[in-house]
C-alpha atoms as a PDB file:
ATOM      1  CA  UNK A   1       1.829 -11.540  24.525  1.00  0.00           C
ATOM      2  CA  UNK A   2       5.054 -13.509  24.045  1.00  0.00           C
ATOM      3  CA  UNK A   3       4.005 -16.359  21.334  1.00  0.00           C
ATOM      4  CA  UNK A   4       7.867 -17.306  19.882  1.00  0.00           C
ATOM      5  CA  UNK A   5       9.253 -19.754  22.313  1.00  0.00           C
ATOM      6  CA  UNK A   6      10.007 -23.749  22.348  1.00  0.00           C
ATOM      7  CA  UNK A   7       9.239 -25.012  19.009  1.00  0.00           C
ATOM      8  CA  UNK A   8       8.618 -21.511  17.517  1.00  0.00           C
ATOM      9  CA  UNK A   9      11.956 -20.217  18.419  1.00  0.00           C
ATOM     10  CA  UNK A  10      13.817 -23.050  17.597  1.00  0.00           C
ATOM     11  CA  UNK A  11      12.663 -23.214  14.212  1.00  0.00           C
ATOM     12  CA  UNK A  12      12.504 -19.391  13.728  1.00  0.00           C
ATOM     13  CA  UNK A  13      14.833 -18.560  11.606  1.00  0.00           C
ATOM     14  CA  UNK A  14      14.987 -21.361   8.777  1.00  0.00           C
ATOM     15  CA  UNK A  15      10.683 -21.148   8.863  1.00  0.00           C
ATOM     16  CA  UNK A  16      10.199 -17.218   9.310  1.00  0.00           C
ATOM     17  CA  UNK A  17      12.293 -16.017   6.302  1.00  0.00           C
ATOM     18  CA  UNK A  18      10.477 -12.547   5.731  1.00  0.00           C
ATOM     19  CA  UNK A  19       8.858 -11.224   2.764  1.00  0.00           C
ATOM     20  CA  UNK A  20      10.271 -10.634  -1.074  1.00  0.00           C
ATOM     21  CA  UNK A  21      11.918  -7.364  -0.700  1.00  0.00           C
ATOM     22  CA  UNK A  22      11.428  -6.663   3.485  1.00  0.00           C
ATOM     23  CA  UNK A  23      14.584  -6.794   4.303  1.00  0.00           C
ATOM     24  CA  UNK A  24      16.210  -4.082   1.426  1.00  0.00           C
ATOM     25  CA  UNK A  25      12.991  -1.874   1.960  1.00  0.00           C
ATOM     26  CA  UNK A  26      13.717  -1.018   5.951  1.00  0.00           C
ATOM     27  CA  UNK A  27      17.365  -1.131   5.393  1.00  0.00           C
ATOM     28  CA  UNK A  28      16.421   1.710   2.978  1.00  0.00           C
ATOM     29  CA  UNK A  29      14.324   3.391   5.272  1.00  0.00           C
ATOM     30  CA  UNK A  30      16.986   3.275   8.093  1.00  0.00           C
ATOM     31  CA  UNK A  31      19.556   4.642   5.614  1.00  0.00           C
ATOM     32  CA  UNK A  32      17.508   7.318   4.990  1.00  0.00           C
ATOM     33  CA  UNK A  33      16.155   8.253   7.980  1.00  0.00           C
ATOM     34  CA  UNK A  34      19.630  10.052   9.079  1.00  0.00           C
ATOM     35  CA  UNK A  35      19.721   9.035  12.991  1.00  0.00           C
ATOM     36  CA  UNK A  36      18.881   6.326  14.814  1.00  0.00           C
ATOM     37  CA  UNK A  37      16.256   3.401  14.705  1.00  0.00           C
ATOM     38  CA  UNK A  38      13.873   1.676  17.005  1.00  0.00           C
ATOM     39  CA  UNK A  39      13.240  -1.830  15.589  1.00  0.00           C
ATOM     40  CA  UNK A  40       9.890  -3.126  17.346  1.00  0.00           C
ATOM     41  CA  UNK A  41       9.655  -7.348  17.386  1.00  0.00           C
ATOM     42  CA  UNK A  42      13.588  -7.400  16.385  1.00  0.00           C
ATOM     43  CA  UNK A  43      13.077 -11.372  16.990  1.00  0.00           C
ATOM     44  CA  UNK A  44      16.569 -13.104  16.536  1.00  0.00           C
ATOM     45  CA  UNK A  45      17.598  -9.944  14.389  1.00  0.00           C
ATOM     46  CA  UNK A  46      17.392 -11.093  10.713  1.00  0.00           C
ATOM     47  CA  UNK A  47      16.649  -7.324  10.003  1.00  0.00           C
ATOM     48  CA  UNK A  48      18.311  -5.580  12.795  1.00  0.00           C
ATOM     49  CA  UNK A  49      21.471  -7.266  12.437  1.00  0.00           C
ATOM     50  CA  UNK A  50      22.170  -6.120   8.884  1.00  0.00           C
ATOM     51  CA  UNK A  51      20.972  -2.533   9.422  1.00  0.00           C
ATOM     52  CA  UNK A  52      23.412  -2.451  12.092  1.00  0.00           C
ATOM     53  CA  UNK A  53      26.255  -3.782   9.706  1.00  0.00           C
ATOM     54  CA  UNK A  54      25.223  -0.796   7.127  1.00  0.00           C
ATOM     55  CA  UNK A  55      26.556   1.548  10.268  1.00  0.00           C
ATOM     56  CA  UNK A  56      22.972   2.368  11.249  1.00  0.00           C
ATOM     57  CA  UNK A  57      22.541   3.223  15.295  1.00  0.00           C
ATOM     58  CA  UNK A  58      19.348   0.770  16.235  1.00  0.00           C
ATOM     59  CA  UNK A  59      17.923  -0.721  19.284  1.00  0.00           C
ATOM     60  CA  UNK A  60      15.548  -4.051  19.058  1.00  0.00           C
ATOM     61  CA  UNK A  61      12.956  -4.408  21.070  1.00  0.00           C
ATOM     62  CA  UNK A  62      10.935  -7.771  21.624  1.00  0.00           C
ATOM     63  CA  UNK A  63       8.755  -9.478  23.877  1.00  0.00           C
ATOM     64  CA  UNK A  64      10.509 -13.557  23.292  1.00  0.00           C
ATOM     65  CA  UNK A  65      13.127 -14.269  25.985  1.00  0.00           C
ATOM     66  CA  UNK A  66      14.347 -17.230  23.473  1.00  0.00           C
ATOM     67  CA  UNK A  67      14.515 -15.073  20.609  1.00  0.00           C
ATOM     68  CA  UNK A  68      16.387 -12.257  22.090  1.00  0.00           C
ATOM     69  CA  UNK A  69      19.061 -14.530  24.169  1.00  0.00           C
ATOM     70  CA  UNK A  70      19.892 -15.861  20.199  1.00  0.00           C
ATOM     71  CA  UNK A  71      19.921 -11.953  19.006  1.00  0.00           C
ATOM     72  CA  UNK A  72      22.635 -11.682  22.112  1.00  0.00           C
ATOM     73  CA  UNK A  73      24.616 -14.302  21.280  1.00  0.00           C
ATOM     74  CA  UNK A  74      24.772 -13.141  17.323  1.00  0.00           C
ATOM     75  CA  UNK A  75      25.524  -9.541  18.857  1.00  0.00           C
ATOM     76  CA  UNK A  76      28.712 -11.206  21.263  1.00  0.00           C
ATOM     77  CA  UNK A  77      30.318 -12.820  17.823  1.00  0.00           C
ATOM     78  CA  UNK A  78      30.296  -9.614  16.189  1.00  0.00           C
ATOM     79  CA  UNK A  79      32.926  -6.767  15.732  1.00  0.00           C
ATOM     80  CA  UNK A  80      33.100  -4.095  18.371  1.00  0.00           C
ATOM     81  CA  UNK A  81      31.922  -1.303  16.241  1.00  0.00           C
ATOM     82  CA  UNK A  82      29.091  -2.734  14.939  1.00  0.00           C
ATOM     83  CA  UNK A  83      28.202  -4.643  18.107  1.00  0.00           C
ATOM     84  CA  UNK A  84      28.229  -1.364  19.656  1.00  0.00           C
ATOM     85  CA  UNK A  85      25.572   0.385  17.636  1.00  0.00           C
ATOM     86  CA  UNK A  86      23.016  -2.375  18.899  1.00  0.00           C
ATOM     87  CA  UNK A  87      20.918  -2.204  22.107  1.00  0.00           C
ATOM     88  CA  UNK A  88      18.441  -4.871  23.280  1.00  0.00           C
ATOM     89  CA  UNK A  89      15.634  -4.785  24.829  1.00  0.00           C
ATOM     90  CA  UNK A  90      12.850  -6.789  26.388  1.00  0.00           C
ATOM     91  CA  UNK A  91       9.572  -5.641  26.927  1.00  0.00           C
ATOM     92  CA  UNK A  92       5.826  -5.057  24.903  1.00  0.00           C
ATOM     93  CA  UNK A  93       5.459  -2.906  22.026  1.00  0.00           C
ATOM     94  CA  UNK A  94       2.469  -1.555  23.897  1.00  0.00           C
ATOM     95  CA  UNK A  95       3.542   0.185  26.988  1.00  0.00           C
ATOM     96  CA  UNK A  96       7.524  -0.016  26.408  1.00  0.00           C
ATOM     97  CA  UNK A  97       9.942   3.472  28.017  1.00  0.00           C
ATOM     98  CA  UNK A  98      13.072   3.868  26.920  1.00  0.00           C
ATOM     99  CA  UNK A  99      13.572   7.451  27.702  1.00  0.00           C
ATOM    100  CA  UNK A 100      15.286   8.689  24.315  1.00  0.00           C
ATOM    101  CA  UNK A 101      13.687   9.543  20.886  1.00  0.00           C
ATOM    102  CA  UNK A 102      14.642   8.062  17.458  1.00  0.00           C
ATOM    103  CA  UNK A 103      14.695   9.339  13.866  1.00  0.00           C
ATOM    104  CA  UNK A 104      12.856   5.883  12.586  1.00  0.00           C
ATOM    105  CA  UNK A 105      10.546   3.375  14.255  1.00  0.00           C
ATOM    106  CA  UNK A 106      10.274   0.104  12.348  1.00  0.00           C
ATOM    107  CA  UNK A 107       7.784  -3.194  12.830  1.00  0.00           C
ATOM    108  CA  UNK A 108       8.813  -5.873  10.133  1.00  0.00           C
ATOM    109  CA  UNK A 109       7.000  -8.867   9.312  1.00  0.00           C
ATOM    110  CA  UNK A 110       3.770  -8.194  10.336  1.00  0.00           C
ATOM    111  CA  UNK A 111       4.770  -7.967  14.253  1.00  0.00           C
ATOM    112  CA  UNK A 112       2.267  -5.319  14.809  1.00  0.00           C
ATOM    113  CA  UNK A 113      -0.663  -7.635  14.160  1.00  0.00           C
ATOM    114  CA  UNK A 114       0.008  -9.674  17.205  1.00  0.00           C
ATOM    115  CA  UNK A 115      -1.446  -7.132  19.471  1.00  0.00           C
ATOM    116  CA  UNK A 116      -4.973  -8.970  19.861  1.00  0.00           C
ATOM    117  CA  UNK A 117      -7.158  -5.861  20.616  1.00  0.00           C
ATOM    118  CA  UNK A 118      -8.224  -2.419  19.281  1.00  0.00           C
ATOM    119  CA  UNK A 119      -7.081  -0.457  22.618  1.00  0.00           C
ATOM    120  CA  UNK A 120      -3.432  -2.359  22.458  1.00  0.00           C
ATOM    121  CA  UNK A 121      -2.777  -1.295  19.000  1.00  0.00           C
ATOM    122  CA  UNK A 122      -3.861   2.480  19.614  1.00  0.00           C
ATOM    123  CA  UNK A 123      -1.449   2.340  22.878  1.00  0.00           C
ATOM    124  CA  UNK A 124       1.353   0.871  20.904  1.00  0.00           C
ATOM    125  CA  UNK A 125       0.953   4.005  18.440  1.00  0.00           C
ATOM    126  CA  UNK A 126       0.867   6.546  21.026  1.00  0.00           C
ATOM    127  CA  UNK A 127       4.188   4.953  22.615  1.00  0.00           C
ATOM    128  CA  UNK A 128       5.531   4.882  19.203  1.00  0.00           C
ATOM    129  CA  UNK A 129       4.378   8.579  19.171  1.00  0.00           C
ATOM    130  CA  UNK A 130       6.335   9.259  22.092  1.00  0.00           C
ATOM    131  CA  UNK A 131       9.562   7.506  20.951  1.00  0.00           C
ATOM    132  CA  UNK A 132       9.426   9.683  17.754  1.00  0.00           C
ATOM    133  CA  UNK A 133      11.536  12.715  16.984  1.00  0.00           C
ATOM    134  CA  UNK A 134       9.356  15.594  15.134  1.00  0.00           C
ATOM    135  CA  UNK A 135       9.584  14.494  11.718  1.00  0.00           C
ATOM    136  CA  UNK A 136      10.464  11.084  12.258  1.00  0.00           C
ATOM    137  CA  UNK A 137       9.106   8.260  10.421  1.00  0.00           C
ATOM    138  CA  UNK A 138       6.970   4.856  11.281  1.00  0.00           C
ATOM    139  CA  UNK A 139       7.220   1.695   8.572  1.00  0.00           C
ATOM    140  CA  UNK A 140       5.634  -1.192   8.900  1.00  0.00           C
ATOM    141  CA  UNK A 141       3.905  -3.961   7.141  1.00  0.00           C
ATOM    142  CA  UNK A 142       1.124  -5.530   8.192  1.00  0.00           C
ATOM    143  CA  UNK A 143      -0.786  -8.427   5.440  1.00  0.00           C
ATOM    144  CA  UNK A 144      -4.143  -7.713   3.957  1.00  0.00           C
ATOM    145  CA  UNK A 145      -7.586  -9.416   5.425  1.00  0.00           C
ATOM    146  CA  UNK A 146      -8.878  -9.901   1.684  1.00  0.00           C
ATOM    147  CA  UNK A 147      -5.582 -11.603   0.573  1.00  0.00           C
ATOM    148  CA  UNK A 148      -5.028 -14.081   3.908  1.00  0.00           C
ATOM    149  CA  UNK A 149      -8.819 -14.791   4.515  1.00  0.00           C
ATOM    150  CA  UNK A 150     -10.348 -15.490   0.869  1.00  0.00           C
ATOM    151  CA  UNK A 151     -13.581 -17.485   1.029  1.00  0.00           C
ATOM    152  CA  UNK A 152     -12.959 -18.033   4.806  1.00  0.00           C
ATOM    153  CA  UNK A 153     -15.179 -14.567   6.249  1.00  0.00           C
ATOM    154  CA  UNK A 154     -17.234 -16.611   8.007  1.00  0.00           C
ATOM    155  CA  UNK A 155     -15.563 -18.114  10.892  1.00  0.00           C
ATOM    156  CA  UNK A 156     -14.681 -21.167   8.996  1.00  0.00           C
ATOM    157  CA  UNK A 157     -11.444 -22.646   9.174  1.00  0.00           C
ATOM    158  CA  UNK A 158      -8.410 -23.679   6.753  1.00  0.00           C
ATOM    159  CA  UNK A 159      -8.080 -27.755   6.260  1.00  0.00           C
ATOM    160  CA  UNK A 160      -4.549 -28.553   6.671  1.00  0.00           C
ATOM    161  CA  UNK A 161      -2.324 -27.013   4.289  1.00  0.00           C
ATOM    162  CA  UNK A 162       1.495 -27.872   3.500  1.00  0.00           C
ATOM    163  CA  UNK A 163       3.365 -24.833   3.251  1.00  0.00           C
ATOM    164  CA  UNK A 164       6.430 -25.681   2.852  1.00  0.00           C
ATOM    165  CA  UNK A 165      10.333 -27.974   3.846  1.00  0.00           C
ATOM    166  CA  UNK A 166      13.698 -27.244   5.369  1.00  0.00           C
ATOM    167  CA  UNK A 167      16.646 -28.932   6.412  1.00  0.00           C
ATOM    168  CA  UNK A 168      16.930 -28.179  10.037  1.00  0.00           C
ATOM    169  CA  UNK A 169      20.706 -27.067  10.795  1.00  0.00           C
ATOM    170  CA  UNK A 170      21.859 -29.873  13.532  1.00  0.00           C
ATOM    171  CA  UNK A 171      20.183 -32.595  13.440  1.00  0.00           C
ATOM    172  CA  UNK A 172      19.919 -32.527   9.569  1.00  0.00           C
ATOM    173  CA  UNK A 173      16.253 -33.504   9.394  1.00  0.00           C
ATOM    174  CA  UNK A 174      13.705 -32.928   6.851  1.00  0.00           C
ATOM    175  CA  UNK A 175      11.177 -30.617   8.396  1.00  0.00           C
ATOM    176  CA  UNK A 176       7.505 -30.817   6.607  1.00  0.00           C
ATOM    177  CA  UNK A 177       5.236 -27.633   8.115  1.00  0.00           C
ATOM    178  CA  UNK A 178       1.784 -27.487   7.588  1.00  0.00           C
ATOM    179  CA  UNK A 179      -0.980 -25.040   8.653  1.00  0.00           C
ATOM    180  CA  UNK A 180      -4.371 -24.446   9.690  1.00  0.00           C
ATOM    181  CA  UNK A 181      -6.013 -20.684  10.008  1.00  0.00           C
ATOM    182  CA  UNK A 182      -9.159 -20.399  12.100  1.00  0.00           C
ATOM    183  CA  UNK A 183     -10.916 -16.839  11.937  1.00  0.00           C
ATOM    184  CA  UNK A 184     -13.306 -15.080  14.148  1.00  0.00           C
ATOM    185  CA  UNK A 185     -14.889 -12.318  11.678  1.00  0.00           C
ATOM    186  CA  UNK A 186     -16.229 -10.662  15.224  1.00  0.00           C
ATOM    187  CA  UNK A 187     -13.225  -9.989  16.479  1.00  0.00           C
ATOM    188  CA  UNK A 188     -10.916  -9.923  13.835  1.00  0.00           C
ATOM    189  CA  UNK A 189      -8.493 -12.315  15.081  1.00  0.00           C
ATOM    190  CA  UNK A 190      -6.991 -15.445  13.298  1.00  0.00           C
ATOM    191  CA  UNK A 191      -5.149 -18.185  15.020  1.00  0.00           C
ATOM    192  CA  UNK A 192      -2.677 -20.069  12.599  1.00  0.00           C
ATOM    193  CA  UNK A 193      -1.844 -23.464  14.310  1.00  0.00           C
ATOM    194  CA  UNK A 194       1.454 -24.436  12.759  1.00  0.00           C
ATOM    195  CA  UNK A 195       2.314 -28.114  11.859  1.00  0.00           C
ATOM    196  CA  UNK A 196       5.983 -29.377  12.156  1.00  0.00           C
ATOM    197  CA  UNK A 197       7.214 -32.864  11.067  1.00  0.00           C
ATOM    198  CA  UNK A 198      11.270 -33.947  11.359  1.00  0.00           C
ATOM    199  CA  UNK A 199      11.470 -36.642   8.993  1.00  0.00           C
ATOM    200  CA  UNK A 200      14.726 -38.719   9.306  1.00  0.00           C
ATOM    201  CA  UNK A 201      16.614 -40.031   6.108  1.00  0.00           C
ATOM    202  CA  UNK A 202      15.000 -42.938   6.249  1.00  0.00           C
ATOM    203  CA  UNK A 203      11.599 -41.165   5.774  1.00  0.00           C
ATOM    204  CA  UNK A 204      10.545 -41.942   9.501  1.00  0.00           C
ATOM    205  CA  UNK A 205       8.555 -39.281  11.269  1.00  0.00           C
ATOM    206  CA  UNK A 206      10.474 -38.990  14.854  1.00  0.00           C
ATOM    207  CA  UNK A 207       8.457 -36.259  16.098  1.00  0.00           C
ATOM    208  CA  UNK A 208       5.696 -33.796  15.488  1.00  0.00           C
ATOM    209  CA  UNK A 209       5.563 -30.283  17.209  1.00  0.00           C
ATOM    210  CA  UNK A 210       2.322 -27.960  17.765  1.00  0.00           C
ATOM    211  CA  UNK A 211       3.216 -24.465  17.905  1.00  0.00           C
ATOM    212  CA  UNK A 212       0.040 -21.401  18.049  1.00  0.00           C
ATOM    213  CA  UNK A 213       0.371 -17.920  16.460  1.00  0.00           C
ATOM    214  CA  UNK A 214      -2.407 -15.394  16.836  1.00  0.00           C
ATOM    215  CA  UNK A 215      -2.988 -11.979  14.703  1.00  0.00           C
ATOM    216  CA  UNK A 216      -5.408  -9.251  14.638  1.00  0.00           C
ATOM    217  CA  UNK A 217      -6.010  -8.133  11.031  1.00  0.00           C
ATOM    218  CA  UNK A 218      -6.837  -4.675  10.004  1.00  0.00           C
ATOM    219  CA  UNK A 219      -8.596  -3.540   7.505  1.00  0.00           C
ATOM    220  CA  UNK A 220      -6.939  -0.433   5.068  1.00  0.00           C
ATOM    221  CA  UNK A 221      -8.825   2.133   6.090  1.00  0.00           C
ATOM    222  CA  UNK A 222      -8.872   0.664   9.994  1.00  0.00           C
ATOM    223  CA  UNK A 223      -5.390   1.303   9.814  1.00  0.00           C
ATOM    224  CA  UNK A 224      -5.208   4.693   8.180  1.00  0.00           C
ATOM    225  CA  UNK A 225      -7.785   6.188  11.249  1.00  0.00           C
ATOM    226  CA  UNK A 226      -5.431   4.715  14.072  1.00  0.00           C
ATOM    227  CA  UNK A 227      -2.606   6.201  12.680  1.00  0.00           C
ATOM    228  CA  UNK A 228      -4.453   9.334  12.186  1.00  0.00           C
ATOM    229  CA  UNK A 229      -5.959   9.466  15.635  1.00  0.00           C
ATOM    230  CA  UNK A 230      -2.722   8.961  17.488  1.00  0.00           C
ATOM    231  CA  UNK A 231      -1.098  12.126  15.477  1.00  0.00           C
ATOM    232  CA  UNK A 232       0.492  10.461  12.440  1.00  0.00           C
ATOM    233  CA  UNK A 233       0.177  12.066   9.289  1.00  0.00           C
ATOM    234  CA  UNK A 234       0.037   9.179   6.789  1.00  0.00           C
ATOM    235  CA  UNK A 235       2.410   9.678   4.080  1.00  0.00           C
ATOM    236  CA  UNK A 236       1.951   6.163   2.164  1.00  0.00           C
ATOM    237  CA  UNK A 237       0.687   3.257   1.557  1.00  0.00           C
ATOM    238  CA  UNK A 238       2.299   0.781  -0.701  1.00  0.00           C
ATOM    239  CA  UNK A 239       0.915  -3.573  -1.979  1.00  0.00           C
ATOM    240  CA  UNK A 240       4.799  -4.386  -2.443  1.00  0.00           C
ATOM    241  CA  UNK A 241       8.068  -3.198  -1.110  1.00  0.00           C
ATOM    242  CA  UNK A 242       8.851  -1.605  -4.187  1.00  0.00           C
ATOM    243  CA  UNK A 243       6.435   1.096  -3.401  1.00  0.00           C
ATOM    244  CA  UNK A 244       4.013  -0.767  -5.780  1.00  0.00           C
ATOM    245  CA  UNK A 245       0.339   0.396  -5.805  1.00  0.00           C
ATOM    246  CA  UNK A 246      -2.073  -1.194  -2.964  1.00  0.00           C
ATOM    247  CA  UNK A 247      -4.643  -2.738  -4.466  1.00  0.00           C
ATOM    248  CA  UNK A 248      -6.651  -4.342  -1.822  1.00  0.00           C
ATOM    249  CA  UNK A 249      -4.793  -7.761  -0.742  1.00  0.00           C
ATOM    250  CA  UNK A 250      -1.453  -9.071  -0.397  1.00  0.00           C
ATOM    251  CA  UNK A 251       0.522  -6.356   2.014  1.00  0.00           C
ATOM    252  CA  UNK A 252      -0.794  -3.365   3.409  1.00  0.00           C
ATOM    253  CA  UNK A 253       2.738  -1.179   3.536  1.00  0.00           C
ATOM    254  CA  UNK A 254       2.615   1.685   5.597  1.00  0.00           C
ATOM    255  CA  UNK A 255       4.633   5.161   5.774  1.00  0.00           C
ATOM    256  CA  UNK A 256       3.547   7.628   8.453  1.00  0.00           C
ATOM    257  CA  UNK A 257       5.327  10.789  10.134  1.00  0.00           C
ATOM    258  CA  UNK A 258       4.825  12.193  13.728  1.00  0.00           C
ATOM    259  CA  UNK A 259       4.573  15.832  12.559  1.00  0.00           C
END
């Protein structure tokens, strides 16, 4: 389900700054990996762009129309040689065919968690399965239940929470964002309604934006079975991308080969 468009797209890239440490951990992993890359929600390419500067081969693939018509435009301004190890797709994570195989498959920043069901995120393994050279490699992060949902495992829901300010780039407003999480423990879905205020200089509020982002959390050992049952051998999981120890919340940092 495509989720970043209007407010969520436009905002995307000064809001959705990735994680301490994301962005050198799958540049490693695409370094290493010693052929090409499949980058899976490649958004507006914060990731993609410099593995593809490091003279890595990678094609993004993501659902957003607005996110990947910015990716294009980033791709036109660049060099020829490194604009020409990028390819760009649209389509779902899911039930995507590209007929060719890659050394690496990559999901940054949690984009695996927006498929909503069980049966989506074991069909998005088995494509990733099928994308796979033998012996090549799946990272991705996903975040913790126990570190996002703390005394909320009821159903209950977040009050209104101020996460954090930008300067937009343009108009050169003050943008406030707040949040509220809602959780259905059932299902194991949360729906983060995001808050955004442009304050002028003068302190006015000219305008308030809505935007909706939904996840499906999964729980550590959840995780490890999928990847198990769709032919994945796991080879870690790490709580930082340092290859710290997991210890039950924060990130749930996952390393898994198709053998």
């Amino acid at each position: 389900m495509e989720q970043y468009s209007g407010v969520l797209a436009r905002f995307y890239d000064q809001y959705f700054v990735g994680l301490e440490g994301e962005l050198d951990f799958y540049l490693q992993q695409a370094a290493e990996c010693g052929g090409s890359v499949l980058e899976l929600g490649c958004g507006t390419g914060r990731i993609l762009l410099p593995t593809a500067a490091a003279g890595v081969k990678i094609c993004g693939l993501d659902s957003a129309p607005q996110m990947l018509a910015q990716l294009q435009q980033r791709k036109a301004a660049l060099p020829a040689d490194q604009a020409g190890r990028i390819d760009l797709v649209q389509g779902e994570m899911q039930n995507f065919s590209l007929d060719r195989r890659f050394q690496l498959v990559t999901i940054p920043y949690r984009s695996f968690q927006h498929l909503l069901a069980p049966a989506d995120q074991e069909e998005a393994l088995h494509c990733i399965y099928e994308h796979l050279e033998t012996g090549g490699r799946l990272a991705f992060n996903i975040f913790d239940p126990q570190g996002v949902m703390g005394p909320f495992w009821q159903g209950h829901e977040t009050r209104l929470c101020h996460d954090t300010d930008f300067i937009e780039d343009g108009s050169g407003h003050r943008v406030v964002v707040w949040y509220v999480r809602r959780f259905d423990p059932d299902l194991q879905l949360m729906e983060q309604e995001l808050v955004f205020d442009e304050v002028a200089k003068d302190g006015r509020v000219v305008a308030r934006h809505h935007g909706i982002l939904n996840f499906r959390y999964t729980f550590r050992f959840e995780m490890q079975y999928l990847l198990e049952l769709c032919g994945f051998r796991v080879d870690g999981l790490y709580g930082d991308f340092l290859g710290g120890v997991y210890r039950g919340s924060g990130e749930q940092i996952w390393l898994a080969t198709k053998e």
